[in-house]
Each structure stands twice: as C-alpha cells, then as structure tokens.
N, C-alpha and C. Protein backbone atom coordinates (compact mmCIF):
# COMPACT_ATOMS: atom_id res chain seq x y z
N UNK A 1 14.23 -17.49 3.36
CA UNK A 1 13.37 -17.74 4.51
C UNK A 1 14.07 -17.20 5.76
N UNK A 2 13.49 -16.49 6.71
CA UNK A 2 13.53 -16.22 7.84
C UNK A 2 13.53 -17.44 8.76
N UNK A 3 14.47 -17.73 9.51
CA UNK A 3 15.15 -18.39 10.67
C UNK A 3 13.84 -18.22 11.31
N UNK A 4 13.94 -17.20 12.19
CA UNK A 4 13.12 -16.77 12.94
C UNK A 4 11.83 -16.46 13.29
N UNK A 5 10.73 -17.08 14.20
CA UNK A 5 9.40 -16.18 13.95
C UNK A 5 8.89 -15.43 13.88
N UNK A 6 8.44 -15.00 13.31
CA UNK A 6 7.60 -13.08 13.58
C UNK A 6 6.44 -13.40 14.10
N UNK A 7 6.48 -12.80 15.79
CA UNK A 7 4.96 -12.53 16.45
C UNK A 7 4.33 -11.22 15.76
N UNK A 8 3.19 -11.38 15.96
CA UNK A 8 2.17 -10.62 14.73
C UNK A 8 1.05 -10.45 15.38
N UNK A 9 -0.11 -9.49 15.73
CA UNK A 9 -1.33 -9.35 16.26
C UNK A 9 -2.15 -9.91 15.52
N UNK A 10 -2.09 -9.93 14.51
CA UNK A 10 -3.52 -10.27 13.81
C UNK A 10 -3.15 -11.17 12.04
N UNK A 11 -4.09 -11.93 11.88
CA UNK A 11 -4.34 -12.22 10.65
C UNK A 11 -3.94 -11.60 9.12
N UNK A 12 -3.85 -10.31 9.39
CA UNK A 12 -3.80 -9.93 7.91
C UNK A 12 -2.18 -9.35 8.37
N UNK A 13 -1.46 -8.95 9.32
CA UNK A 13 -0.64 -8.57 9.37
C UNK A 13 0.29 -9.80 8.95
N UNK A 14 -0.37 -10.90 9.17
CA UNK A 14 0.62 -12.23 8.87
C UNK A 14 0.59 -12.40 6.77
N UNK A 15 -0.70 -11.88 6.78
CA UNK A 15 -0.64 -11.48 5.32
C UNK A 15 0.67 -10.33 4.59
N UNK A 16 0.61 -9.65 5.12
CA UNK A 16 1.41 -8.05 4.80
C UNK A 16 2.48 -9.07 5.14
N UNK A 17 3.01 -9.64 6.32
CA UNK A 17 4.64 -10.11 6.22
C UNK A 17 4.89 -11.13 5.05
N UNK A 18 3.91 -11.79 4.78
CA UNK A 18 3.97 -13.32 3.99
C UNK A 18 4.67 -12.17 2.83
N UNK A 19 3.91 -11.50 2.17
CA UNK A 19 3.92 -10.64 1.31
C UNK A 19 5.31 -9.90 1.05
N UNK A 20 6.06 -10.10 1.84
CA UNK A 20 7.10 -8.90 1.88
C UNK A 20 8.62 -10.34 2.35
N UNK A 21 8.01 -11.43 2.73
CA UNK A 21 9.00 -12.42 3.13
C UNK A 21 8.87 -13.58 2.90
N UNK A 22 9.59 -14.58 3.32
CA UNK A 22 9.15 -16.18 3.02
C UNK A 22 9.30 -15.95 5.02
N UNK A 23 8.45 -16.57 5.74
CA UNK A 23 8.72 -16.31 7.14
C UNK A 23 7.65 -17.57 8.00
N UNK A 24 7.46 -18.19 9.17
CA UNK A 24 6.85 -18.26 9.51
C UNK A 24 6.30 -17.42 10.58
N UNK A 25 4.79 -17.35 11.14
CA UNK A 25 4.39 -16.45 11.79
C UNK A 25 3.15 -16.58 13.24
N UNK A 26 3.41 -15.91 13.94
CA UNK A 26 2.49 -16.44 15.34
C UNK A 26 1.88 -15.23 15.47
N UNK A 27 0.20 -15.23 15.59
CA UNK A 27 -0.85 -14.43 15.69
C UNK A 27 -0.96 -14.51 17.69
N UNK A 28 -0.64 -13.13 17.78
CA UNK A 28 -1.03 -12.88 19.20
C UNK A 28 -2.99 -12.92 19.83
N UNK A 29 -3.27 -12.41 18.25
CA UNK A 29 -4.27 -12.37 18.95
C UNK A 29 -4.86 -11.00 19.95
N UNK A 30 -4.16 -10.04 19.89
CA UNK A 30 -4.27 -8.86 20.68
C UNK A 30 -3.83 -9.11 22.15
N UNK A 31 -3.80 -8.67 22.75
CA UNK A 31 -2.88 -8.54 24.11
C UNK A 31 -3.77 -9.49 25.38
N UNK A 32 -4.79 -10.35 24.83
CA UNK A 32 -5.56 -11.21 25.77
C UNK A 32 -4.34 -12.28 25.69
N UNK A 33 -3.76 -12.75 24.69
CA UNK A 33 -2.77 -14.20 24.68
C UNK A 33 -3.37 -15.09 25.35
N UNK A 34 -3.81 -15.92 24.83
CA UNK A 34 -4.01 -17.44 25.25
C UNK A 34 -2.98 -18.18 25.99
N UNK A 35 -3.01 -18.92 26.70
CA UNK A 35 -1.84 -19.66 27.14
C UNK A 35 -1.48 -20.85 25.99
N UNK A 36 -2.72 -21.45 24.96
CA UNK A 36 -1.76 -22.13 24.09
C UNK A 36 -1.06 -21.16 22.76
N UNK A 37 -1.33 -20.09 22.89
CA UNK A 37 -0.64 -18.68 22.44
C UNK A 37 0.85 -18.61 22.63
N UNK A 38 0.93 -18.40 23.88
CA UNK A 38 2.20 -18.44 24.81
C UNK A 38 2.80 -19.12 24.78
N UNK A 39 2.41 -20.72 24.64
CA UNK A 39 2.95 -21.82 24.36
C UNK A 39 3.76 -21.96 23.13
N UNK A 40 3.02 -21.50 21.92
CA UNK A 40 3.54 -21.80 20.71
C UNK A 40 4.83 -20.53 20.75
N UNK A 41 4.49 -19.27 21.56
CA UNK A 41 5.54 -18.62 21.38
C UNK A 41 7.09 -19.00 21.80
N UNK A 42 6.74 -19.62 22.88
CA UNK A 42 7.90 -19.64 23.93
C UNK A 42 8.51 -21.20 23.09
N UNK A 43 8.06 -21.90 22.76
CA UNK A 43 8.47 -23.01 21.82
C UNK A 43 9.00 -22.70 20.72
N UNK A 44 8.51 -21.07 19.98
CA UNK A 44 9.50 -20.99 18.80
C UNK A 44 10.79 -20.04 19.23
N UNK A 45 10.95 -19.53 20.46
CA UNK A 45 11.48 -18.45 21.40
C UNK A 45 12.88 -19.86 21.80
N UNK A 46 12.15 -20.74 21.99
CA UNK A 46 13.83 -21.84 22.42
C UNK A 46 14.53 -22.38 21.11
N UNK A 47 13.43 -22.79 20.48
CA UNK A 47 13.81 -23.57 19.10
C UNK A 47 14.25 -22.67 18.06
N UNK A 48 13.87 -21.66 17.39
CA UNK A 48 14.25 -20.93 16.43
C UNK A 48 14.57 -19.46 16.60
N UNK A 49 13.80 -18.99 17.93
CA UNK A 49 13.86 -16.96 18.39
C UNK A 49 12.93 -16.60 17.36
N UNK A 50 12.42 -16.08 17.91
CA UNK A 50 11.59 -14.56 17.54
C UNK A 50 11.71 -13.43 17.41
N UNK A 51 10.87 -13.16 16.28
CA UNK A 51 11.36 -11.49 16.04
C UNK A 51 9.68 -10.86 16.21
N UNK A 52 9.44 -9.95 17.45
CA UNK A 52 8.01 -9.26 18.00
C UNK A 52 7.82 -7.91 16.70
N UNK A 53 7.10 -7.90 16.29
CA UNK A 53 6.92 -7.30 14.88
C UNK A 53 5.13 -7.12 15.11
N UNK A 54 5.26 -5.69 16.42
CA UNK A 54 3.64 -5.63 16.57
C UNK A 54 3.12 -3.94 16.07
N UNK A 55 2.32 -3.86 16.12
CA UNK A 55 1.61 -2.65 15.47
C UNK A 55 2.69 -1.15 15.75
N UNK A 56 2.61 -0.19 15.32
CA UNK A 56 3.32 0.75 16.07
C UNK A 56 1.82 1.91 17.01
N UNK A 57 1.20 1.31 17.61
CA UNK A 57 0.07 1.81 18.38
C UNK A 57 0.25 1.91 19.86
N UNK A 58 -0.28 2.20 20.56
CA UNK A 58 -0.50 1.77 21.95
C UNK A 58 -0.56 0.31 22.36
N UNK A 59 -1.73 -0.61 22.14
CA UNK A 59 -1.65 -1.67 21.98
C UNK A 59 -0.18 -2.46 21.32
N UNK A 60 -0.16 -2.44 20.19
CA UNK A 60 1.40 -3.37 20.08
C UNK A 60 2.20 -3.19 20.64
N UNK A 61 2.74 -1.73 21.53
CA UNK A 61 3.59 -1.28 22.21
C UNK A 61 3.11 -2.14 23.74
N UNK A 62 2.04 -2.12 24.39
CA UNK A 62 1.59 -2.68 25.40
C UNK A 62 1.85 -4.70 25.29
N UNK A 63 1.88 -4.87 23.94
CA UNK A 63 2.09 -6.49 24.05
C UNK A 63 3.25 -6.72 23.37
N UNK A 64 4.60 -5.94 22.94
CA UNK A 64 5.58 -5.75 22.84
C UNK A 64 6.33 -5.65 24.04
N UNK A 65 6.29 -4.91 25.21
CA UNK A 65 6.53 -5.00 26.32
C UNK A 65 6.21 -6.32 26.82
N UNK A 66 4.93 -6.49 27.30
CA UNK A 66 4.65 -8.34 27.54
C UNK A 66 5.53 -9.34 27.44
N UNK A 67 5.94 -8.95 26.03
CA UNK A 67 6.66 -10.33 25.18
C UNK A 67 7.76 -9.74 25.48
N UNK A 68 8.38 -8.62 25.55
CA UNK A 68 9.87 -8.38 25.81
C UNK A 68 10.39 -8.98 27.37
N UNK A 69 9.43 -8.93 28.74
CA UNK A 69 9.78 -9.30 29.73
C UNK A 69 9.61 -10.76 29.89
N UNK A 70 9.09 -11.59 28.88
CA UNK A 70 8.62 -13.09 29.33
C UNK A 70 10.09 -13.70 28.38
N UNK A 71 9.91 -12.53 27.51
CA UNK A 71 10.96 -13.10 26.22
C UNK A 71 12.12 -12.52 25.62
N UNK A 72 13.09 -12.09 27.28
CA UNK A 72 14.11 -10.86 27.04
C UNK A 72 15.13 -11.56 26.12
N UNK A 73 15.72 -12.75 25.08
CA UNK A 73 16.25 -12.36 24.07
C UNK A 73 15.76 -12.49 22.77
N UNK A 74 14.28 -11.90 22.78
CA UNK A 74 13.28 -11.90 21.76
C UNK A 74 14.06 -10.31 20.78
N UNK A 75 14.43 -10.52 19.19
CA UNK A 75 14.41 -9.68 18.55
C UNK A 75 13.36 -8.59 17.88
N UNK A 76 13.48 -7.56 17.70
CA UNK A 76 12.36 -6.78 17.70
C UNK A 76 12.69 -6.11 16.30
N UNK A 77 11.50 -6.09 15.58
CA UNK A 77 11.47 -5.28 14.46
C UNK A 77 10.19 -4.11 14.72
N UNK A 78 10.66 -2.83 14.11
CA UNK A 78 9.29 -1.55 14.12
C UNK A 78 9.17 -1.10 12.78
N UNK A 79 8.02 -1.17 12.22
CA UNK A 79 7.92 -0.45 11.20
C UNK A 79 7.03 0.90 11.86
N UNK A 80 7.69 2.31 11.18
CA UNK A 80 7.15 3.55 11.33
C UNK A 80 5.92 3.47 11.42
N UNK A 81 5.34 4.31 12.19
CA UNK A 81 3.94 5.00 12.32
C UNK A 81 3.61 4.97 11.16
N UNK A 82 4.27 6.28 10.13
CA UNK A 82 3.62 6.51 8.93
C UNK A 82 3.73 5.67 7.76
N UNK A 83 4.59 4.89 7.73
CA UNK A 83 4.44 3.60 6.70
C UNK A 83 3.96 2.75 7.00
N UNK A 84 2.97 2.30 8.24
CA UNK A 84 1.94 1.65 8.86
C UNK A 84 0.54 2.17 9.03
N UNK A 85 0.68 3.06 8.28
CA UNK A 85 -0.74 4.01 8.45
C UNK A 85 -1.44 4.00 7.06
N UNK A 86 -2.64 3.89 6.93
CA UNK A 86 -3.34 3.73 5.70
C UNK A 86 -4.98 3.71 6.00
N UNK A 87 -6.07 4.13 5.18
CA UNK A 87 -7.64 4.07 5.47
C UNK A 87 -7.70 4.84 6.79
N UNK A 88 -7.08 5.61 7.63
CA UNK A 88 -7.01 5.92 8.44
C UNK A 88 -7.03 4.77 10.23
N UNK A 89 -6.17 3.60 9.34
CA UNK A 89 -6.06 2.73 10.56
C UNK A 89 -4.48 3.02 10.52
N UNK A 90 -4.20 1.98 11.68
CA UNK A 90 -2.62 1.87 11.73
C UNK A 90 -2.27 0.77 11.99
N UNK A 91 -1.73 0.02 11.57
CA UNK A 91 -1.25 -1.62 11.98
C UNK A 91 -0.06 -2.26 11.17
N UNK A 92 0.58 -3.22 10.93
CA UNK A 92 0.84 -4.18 10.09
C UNK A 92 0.41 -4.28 8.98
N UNK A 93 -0.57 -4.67 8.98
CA UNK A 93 -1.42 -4.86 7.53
C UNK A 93 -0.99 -3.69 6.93
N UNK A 94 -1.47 -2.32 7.40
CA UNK A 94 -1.26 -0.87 6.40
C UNK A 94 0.15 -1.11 6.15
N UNK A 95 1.32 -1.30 6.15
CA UNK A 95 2.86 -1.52 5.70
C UNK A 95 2.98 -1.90 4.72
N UNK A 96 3.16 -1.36 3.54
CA UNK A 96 3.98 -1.91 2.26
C UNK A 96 5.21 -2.86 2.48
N UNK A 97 5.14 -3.80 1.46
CA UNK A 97 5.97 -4.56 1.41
C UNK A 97 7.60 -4.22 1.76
N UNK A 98 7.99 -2.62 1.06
CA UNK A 98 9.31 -2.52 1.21
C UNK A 98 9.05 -2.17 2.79
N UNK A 99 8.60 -1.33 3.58
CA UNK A 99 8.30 -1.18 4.55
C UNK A 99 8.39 -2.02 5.92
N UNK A 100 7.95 -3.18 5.37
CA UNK A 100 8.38 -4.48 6.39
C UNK A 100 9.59 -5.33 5.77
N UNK A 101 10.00 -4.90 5.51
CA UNK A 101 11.71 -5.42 4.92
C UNK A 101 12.32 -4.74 5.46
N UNK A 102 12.03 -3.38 5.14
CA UNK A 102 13.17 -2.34 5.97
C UNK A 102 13.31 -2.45 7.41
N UNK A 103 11.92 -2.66 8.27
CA UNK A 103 11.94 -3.12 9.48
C UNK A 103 12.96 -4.53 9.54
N UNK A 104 12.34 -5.48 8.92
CA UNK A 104 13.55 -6.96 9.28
C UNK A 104 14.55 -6.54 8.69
N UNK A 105 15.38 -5.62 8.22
CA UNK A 105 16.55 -5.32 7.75
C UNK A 105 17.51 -4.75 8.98
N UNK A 106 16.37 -4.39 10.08
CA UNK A 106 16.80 -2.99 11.31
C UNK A 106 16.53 -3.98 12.55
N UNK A 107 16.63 -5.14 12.47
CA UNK A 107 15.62 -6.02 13.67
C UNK A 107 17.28 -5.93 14.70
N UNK A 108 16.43 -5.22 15.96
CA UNK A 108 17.28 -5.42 16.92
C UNK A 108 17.18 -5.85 18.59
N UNK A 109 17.91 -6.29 19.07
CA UNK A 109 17.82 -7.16 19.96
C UNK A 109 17.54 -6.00 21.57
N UNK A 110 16.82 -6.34 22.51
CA UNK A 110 17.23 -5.61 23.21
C UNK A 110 18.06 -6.13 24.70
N UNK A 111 18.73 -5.45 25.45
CA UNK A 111 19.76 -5.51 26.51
C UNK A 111 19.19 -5.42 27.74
N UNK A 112 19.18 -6.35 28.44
CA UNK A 112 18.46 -6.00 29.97
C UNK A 112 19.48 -5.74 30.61
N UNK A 113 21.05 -5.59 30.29
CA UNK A 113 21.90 -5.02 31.05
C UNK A 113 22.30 -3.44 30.15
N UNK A 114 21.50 -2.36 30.35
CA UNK A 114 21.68 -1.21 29.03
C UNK A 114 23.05 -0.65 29.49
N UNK A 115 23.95 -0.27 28.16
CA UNK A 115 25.04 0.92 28.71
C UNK A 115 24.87 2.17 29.11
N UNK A 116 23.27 2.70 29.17
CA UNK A 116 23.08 3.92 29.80
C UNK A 116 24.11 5.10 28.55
N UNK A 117 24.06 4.79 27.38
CA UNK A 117 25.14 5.77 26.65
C UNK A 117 24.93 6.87 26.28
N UNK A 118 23.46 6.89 26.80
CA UNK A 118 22.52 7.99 26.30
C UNK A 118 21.76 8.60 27.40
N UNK A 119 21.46 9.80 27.44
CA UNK A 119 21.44 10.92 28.51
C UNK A 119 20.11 11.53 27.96
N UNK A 120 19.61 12.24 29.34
CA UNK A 120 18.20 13.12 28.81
C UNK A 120 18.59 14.35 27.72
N UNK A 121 20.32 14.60 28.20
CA UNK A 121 20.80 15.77 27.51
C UNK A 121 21.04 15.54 26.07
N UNK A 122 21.33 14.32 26.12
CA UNK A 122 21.40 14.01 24.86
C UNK A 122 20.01 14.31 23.78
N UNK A 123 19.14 13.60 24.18
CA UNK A 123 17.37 13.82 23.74
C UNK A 123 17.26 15.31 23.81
N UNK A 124 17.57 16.08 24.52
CA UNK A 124 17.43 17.58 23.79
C UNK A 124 18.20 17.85 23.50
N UNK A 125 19.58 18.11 23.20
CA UNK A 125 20.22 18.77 22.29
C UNK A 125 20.12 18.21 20.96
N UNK A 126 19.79 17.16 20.50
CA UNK A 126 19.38 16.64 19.57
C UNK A 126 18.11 17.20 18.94
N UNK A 127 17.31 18.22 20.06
CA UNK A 127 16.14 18.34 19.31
C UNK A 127 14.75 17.53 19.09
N UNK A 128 14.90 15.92 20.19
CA UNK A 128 14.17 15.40 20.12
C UNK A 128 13.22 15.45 21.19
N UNK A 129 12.91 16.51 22.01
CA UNK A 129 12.18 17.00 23.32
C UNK A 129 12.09 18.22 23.57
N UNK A 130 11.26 19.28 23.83
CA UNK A 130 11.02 20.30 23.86
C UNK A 130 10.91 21.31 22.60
N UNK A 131 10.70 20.84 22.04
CA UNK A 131 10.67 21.29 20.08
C UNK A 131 9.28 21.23 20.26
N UNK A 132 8.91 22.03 18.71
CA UNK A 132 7.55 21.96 18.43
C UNK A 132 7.28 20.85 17.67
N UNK A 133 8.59 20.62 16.94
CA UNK A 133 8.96 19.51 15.98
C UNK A 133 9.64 18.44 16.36
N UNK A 134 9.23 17.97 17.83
CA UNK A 134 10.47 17.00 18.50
C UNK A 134 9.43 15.46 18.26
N UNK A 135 8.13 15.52 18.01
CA UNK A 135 7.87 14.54 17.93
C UNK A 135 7.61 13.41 16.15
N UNK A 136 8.19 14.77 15.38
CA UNK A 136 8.54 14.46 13.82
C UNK A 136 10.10 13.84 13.84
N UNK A 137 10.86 14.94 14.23
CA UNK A 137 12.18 14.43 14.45
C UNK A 137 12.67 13.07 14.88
N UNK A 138 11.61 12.21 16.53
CA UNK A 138 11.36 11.51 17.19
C UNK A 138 11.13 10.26 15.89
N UNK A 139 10.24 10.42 15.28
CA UNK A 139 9.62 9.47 13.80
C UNK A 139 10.74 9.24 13.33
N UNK A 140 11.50 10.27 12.86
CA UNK A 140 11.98 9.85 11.54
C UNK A 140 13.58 9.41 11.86
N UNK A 141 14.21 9.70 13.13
CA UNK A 141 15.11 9.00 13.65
C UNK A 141 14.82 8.07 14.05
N UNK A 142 13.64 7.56 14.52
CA UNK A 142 13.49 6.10 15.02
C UNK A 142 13.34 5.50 13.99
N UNK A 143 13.10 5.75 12.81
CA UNK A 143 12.65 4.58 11.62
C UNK A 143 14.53 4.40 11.10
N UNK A 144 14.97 5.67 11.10
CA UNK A 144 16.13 5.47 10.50
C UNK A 144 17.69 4.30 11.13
N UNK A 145 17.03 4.31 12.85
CA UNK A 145 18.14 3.91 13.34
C UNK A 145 16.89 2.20 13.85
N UNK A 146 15.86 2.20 13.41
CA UNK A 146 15.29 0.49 13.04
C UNK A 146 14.56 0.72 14.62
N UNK A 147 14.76 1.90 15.69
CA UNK A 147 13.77 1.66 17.07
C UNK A 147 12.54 1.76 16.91
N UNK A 148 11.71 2.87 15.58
CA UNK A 148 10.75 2.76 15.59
C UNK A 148 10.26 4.32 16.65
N UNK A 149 8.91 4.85 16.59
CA UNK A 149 9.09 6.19 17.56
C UNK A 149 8.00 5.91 18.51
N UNK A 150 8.45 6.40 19.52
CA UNK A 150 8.10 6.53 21.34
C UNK A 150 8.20 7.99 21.53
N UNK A 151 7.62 8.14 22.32
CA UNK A 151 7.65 9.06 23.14
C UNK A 151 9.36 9.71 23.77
N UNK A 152 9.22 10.81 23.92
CA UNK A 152 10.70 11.19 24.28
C UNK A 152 11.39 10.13 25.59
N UNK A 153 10.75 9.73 26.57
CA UNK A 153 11.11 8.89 27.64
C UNK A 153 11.49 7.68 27.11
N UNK A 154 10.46 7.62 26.04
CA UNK A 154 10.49 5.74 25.60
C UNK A 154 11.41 5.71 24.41
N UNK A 155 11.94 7.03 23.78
CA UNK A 155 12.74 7.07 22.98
C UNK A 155 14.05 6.97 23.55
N UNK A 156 14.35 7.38 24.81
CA UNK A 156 15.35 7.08 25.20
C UNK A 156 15.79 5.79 25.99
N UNK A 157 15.02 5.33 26.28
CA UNK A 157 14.51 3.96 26.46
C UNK A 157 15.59 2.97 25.64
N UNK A 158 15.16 2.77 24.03
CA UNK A 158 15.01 2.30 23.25
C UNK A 158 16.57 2.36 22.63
N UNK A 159 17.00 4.02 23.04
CA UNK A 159 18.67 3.98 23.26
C UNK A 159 19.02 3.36 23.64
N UNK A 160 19.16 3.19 24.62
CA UNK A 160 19.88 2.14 25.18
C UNK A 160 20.03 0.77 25.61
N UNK A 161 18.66 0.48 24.83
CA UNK A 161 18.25 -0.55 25.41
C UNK A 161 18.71 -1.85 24.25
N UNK A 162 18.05 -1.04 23.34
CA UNK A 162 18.31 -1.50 21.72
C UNK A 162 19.53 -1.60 20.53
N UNK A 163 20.50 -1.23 21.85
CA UNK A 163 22.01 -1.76 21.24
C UNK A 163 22.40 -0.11 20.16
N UNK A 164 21.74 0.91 20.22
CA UNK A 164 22.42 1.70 19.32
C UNK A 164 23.13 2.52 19.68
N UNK A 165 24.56 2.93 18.68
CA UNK A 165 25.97 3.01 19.55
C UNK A 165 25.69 4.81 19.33
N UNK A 166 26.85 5.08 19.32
CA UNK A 166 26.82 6.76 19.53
C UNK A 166 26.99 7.26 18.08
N UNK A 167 27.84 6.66 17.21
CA UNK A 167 28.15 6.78 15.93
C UNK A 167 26.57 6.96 15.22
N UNK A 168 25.59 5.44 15.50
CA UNK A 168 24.59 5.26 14.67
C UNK A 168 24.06 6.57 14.99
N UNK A 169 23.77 7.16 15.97
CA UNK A 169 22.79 8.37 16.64
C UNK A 169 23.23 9.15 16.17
N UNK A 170 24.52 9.68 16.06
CA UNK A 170 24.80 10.52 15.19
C UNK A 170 24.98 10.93 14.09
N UNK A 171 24.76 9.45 13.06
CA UNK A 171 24.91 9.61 12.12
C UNK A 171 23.26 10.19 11.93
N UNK A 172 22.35 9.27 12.50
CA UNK A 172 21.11 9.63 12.02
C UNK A 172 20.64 10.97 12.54
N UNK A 173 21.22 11.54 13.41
CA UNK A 173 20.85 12.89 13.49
C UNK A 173 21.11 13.88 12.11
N UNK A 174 22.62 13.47 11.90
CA UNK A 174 22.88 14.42 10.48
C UNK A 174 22.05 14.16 9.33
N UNK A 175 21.93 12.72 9.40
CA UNK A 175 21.10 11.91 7.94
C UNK A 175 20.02 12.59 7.79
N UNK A 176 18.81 12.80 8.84
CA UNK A 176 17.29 12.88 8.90
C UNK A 176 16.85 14.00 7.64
C-alpha cells in the first residue's frame, strides 16, 4: 500500500491506479475543485502527502500547477503522453498497469527554492529545442528521468524544479 494519496481527475483513472496499486485516491473532478474537494485534499496533504498523478494533457497540466502552488510539498508522478494514450483519448485511465507503476516508481518532489542547474544551453545542445525531433526527444527523456514531457520552456522548468541532478540528465540523454 501506498502511504500516500494519489490526486486523480476522474473516476476511472482511480480505476487504472487501483489496478496497478493498493493506494488510496482523491477525484479532482477536473479543474472546477470543489472546496469540499480541497478540503479532503489538503487533509490528506498534512496527514499522509500526496502524490498529483493528473492526465498528461493541457488540463492535468493546468490543475497540476493549481495543486503544486496550494500544495508546494505535494509529490508528483507523470505517466508519458504515449503510454496514456489509447481510443484516441489521453488520460489516466488509457495507462497500463506497468505504466502507472513506472510513474510511482519516478514520483518526484518539486523545489520552490530550484538550483537553476540547468541552462537554455543546456536544452539545445541536448537536442531538446530547435530539432525537428526535439519534441520526441522531449517525450522520451521526460518519461525516462520520471518529469514526464512539456514543452521546451516547461521542460526546463521541470529541471530544475524536480530535483534532477546533472548525472540523471546525462545519463538519460545517452540512454534514450
């Protein structure tokens, strides 16, 4: 069993985690949040912590943020775009079981004081910005190093924000 809660958008995504964990779980509800929503979050946020485990879309990214500023030592898990993708939706629910393991295997915390260890120069010489292929590259290093993929800005973001050292980045550059 998971310590911790996993916030979750929706109903069946609490299905797909049950499925893949022994866990308990809090339905956001999509980015309206209720205040007795909020309530139950911030109650499992003192008592046990949370782990924000929301869609990899626009939306989960928009109430991932939310919950990261109300709930800065909230842990964060991402499962990939493409192992969240299925019927041509994208969510939670579409995630295979190993899929959301591998995410709670990668769950990381983020830093409102960042070390800045990471540079724009860094994001292109890496290949992850100005490529034709920078937003594949972008995928498959973010799944590998557990951030999950953003945008080149929000990928660098996520550097530094998300505790990953210079070693991990480099390793996953060679790995990919």
């Amino acid at each position: 069993m998971i310590k911790e809660v996993i916030v979750v958008e929706g109903k069946q995504d609490v299905q797909a985690v049950k499925r893949a964990v022994d866990a308990e779980c809090i339905i956001t509800g999509g980015f309206t949040l209720a205040s007795y929503t909020l309530k139950k979050i911030e109650q499992a946020y003192e008592r046990r912590g949370i782990i924000i485990l929301t869609d990899p879309d626009s939306a989960g990214e928009r109430i991932r943020k939310f919950l990261s500023k109300r709930f800065p030592e909230a842990k964060h898990a991402f499962v990939p775009r493409e192992a969240a993708t299925a019927h041509d939706d994208i969510g939670i629910e579409q995630a295979s079981k190993e899929a959301i393991l591998a995410a709670l295997q990668k769950v990381r915390c983020q830093k409102w004081e960042p070390a800045e260890e990471f540079t724009w120069q860094d994001i292109m010489s890496a290949g992850l910005s100005g490529t034709k292929d920078a937003a594949e590259r972008r995928s498959k290093i973010g799944a590998l190093l557990g951030i999950g993929y953003a945008n080149a800005k929000g990928f660098l973001y996520r550097l530094n924000h998300y505790g990953v050292s210079r070693a991990e980045f480099t390793k996953a550059i060679g790995g990919e």
